[in-house]
N, C-alpha and C. Protein backbone atom coordinates (compact mmCIF):
# COMPACT_ATOMS: atom_id res chain seq x y z
N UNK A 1 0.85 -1.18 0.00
CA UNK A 1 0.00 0.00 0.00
C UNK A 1 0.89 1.24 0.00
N UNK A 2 0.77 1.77 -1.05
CA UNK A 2 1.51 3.49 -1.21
C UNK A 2 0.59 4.29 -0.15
N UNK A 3 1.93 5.15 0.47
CA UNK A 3 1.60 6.28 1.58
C UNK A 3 1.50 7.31 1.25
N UNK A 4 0.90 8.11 0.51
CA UNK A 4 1.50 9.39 0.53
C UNK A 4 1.42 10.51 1.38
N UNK A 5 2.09 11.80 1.87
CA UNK A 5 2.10 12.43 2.82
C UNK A 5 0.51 12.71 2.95
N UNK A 6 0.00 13.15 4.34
CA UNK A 6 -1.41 13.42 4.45
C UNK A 6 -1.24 14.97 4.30
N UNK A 7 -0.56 15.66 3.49
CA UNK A 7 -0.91 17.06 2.71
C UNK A 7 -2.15 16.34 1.61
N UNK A 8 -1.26 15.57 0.55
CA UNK A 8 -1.17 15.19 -0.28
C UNK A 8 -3.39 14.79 -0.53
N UNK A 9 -3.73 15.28 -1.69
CA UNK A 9 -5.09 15.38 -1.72
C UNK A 9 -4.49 14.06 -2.92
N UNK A 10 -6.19 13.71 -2.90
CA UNK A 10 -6.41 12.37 -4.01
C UNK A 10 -7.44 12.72 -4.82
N UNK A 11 -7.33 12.21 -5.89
CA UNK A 11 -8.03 12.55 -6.67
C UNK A 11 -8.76 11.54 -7.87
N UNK A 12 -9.92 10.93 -8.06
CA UNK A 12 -10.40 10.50 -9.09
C UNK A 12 -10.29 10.64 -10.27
N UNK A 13 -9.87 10.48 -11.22
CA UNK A 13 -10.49 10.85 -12.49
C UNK A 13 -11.44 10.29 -13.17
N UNK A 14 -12.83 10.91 -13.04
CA UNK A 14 -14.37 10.07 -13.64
C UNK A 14 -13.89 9.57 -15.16
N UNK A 15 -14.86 8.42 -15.44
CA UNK A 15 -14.58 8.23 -16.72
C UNK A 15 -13.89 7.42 -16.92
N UNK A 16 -13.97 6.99 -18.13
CA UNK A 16 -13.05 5.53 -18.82
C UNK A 16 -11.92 6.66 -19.29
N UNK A 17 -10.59 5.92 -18.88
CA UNK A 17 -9.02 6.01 -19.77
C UNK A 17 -8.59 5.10 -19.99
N UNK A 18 -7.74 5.62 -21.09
CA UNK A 18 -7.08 4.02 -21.63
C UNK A 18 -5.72 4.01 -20.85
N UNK A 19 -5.98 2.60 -20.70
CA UNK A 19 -4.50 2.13 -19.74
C UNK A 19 -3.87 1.66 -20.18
N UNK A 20 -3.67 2.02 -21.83
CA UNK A 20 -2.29 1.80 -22.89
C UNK A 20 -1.44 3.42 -22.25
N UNK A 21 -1.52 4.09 -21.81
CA UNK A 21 -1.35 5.58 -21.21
C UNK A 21 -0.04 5.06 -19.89
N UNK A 22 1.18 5.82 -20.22
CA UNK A 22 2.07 5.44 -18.90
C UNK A 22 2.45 6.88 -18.78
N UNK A 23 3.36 7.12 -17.68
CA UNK A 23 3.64 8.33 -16.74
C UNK A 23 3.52 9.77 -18.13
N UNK A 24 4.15 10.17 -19.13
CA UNK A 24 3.95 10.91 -19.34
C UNK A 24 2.32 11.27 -20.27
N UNK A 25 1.99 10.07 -20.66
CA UNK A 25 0.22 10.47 -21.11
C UNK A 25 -0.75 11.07 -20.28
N UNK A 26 -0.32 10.02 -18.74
CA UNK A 26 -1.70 10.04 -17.48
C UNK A 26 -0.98 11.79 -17.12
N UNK A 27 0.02 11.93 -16.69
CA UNK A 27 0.53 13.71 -16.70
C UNK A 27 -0.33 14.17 -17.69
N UNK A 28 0.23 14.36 -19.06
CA UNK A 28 -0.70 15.27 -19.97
C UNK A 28 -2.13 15.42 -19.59
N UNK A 29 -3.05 13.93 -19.15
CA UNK A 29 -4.33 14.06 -19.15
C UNK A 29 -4.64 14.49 -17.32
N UNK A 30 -3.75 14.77 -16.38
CA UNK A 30 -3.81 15.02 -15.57
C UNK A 30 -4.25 16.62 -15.48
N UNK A 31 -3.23 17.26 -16.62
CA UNK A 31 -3.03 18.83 -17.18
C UNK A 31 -4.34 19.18 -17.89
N UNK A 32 -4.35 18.68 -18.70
CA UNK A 32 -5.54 19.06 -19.91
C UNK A 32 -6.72 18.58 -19.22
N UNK A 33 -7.29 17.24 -18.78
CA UNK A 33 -8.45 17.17 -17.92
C UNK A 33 -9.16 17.22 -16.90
N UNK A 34 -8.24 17.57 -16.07
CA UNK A 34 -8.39 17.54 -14.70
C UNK A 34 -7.98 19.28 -14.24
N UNK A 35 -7.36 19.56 -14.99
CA UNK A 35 -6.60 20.98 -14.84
C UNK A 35 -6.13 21.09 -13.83
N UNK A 36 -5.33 19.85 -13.41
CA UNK A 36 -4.32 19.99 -11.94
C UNK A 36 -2.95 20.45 -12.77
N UNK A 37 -1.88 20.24 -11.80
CA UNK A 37 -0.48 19.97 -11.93
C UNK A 37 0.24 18.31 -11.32
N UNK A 38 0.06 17.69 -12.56
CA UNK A 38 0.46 16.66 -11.90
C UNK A 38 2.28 16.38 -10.92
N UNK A 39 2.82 17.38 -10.78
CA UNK A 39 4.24 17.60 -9.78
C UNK A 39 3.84 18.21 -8.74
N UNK A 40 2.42 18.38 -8.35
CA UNK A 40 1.90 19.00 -7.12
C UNK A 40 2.10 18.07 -6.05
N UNK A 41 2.22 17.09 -5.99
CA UNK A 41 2.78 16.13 -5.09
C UNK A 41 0.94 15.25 -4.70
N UNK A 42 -0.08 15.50 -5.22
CA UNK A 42 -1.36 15.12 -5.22
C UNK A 42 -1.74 13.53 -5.92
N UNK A 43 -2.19 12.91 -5.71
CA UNK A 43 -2.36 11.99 -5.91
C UNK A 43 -3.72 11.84 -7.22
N UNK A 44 -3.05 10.86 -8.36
CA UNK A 44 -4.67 10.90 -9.56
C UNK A 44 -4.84 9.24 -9.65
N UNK A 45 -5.78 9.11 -9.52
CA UNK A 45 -5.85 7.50 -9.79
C UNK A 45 -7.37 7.58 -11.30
N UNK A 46 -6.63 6.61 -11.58
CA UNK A 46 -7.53 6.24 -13.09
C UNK A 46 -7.73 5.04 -13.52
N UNK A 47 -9.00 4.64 -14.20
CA UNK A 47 -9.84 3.29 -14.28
C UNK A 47 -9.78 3.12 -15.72
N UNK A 48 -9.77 2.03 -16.07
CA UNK A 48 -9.86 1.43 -17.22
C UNK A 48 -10.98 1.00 -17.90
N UNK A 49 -11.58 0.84 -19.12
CA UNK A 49 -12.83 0.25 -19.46
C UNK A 49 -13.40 -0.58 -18.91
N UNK A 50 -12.63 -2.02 -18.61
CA UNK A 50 -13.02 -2.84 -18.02
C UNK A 50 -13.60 -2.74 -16.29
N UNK A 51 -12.41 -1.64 -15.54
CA UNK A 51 -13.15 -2.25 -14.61
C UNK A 51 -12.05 -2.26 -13.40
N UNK A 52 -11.38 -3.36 -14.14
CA UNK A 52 -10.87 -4.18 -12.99
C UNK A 52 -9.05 -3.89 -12.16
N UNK A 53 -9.02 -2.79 -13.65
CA UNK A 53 -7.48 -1.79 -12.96
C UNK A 53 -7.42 -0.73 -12.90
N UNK A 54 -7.12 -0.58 -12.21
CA UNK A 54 -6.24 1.33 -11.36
C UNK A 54 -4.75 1.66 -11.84
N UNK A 55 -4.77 2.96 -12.25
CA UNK A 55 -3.05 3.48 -12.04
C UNK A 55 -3.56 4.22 -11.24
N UNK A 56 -2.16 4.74 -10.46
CA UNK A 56 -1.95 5.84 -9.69
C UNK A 56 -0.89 6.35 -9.89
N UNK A 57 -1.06 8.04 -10.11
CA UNK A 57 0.26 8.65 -10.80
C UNK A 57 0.29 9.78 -9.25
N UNK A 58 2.30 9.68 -8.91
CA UNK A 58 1.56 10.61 -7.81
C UNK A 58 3.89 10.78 -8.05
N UNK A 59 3.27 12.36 -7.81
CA UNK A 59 4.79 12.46 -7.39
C UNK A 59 5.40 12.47 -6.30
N UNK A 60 6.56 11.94 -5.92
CA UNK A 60 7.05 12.15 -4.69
C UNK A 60 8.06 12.91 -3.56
N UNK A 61 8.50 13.80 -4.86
CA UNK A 61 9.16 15.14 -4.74
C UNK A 61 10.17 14.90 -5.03
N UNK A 62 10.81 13.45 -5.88
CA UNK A 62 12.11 12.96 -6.45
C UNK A 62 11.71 12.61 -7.52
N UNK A 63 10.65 11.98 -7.95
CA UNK A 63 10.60 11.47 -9.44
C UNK A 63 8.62 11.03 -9.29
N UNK A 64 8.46 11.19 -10.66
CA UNK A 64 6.82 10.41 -10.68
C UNK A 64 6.75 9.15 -10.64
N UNK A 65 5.37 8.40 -9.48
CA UNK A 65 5.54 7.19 -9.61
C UNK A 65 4.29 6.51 -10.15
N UNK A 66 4.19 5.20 -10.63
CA UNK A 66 3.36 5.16 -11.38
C UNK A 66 3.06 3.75 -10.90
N UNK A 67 2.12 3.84 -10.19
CA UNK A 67 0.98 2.30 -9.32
C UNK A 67 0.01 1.62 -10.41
N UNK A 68 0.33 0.39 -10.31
CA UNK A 68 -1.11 -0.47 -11.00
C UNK A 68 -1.33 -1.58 -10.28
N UNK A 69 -2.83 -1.61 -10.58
CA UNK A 69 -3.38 -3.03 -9.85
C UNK A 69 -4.67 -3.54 -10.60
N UNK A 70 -4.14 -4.45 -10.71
CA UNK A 70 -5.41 -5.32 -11.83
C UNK A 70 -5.89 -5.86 -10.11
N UNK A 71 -7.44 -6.17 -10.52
CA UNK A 71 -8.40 -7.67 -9.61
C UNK A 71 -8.26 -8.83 -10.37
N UNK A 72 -8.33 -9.44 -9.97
CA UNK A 72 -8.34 -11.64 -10.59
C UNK A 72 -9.76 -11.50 -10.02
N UNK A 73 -11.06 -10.83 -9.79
CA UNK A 73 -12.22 -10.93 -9.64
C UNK A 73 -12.71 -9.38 -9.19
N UNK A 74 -14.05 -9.44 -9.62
CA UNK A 74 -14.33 -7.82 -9.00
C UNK A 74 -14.15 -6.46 -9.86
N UNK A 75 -14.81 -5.60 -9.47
CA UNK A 75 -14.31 -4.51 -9.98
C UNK A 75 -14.45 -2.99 -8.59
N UNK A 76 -13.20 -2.23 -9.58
CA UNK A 76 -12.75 -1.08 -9.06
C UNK A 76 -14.61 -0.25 -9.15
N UNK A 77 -14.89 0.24 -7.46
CA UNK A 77 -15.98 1.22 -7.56
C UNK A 77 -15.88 2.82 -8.04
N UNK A 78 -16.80 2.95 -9.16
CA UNK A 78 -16.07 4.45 -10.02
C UNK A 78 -17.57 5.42 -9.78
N UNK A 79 -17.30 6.87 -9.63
CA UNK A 79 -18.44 7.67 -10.45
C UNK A 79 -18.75 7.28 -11.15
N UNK A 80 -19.90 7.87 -11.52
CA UNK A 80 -20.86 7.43 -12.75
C UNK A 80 -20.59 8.67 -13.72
N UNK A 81 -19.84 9.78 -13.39
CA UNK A 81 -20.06 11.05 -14.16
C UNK A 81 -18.55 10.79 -15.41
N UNK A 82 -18.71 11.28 -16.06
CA UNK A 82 -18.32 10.98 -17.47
C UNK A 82 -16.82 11.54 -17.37
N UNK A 83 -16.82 13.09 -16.72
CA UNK A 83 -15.39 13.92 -16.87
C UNK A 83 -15.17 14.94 -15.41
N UNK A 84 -14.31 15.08 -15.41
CA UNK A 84 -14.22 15.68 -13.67
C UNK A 84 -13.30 15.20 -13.48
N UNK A 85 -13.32 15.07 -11.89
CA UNK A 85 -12.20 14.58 -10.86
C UNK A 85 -13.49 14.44 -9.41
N UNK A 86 -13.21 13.77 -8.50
CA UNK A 86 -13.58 13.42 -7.22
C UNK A 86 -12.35 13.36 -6.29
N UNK A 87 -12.70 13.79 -5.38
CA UNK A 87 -12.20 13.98 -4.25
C UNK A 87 -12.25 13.13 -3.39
N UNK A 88 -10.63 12.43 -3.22
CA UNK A 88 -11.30 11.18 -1.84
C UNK A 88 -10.40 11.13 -0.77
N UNK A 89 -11.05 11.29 0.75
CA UNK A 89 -9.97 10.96 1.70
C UNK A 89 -9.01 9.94 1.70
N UNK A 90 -8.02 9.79 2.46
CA UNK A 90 -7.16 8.44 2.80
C UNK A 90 -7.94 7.57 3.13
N UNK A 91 -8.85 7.23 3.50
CA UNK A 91 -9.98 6.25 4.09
C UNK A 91 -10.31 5.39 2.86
N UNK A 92 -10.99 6.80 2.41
CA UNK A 92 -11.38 5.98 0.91
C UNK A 92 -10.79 5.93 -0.27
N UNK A 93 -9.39 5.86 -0.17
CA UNK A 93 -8.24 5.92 -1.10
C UNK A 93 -8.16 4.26 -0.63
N UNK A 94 -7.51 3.83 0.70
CA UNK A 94 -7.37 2.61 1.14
C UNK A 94 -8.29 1.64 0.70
N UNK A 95 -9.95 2.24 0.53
CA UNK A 95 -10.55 1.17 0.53
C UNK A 95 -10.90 1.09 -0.81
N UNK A 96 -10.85 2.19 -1.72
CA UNK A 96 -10.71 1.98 -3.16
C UNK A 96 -9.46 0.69 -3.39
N UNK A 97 -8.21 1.06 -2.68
CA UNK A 97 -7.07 -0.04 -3.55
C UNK A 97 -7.35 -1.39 -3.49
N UNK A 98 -8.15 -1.68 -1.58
CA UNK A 98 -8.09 -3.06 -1.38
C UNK A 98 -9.93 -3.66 -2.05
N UNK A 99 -10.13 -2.83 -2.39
CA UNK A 99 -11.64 -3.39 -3.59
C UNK A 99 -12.57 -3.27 -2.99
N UNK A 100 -12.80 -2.46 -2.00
CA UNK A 100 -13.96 -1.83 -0.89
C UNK A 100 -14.68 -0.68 -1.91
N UNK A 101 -15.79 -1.28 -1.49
CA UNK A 101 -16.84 0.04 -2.37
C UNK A 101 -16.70 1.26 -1.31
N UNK A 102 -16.21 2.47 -1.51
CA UNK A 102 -15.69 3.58 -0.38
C UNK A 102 -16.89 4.19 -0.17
N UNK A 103 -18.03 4.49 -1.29
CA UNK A 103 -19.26 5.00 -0.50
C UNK A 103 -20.09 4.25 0.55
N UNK A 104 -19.88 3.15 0.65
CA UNK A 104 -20.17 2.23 1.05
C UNK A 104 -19.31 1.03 1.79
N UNK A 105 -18.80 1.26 3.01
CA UNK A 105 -17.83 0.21 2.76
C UNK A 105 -18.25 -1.42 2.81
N UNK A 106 -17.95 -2.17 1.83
CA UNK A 106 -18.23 -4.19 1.61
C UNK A 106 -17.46 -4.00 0.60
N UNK A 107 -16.95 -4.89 0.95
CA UNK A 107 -15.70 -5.86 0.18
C UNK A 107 -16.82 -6.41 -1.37
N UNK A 108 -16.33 -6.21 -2.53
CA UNK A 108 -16.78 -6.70 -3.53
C UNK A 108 -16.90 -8.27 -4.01
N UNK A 109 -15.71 -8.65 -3.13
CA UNK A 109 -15.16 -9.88 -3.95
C UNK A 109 -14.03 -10.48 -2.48
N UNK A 110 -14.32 -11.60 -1.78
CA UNK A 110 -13.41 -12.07 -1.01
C UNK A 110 -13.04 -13.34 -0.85
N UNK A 111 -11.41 -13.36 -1.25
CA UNK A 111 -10.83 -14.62 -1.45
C UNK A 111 -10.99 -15.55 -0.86
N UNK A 112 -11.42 -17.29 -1.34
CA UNK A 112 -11.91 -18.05 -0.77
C UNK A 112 -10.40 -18.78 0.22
N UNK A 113 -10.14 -19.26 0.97
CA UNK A 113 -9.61 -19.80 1.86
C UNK A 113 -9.43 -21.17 1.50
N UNK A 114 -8.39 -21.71 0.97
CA UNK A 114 -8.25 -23.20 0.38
C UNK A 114 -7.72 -23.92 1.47
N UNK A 115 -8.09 -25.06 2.02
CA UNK A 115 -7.60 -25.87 3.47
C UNK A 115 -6.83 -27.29 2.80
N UNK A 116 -5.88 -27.59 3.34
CA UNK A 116 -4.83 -28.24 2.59
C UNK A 116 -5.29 -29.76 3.19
């Protein structure tokens, strides 16, 4: 689980992106759609068509870093609104990564327990 300082705001980006997109695309679309600064040290996380992966582009005041996480079941809980940004505490940053619906917190999807 990435920490980032609790200055550090988070941020959604509504909407399908394509996650053919690595550190300098998700920047550009950080600039042009979101109208942040992605070297603000702020955190953008972004969803894929499908669903089921996240990047997270976040700088760390040495270099940009660039988080992914596919599910093997489940999907990432998104706005419904098309273009924007959302605003989410550390709470619901955490429970976005580990596959917690954050308006809501329940687990989407939980791994079955295989007994040997």
């Amino acid at each position: 689980m990435i920490q980032p300082p609790a200055r550090s705001r988070i941020y959604l980006a509504a909407g399908i992106t394509d996650m053919r997109k690595g550190m300098p695309g998700l920047a550009a679309l950080v600039k042009s759609g979101l109208d942040k600064e992605p070297l603000s040290g702020d955190v953008f996380v972004f969803r894929g068509r499908r669903g089921d992966q996240i990047k997270v582009l976040w700088f760390s005041g040495d270099g940009i870093n660039l988080y992914i996480k596919r599910l093997e079941r489940g999907r990432f809980v998104w706005p419904n609104a098309d273009e924007g940004n959302v605003l989410l505490s550390m709470a619901q940053f955490s429970m976005l990564c580990e596959a917690i619906d954050w308006r809501a917190p329940q687990r989407t999807w939980w791994p079955a327990v295989k007994m040997a």
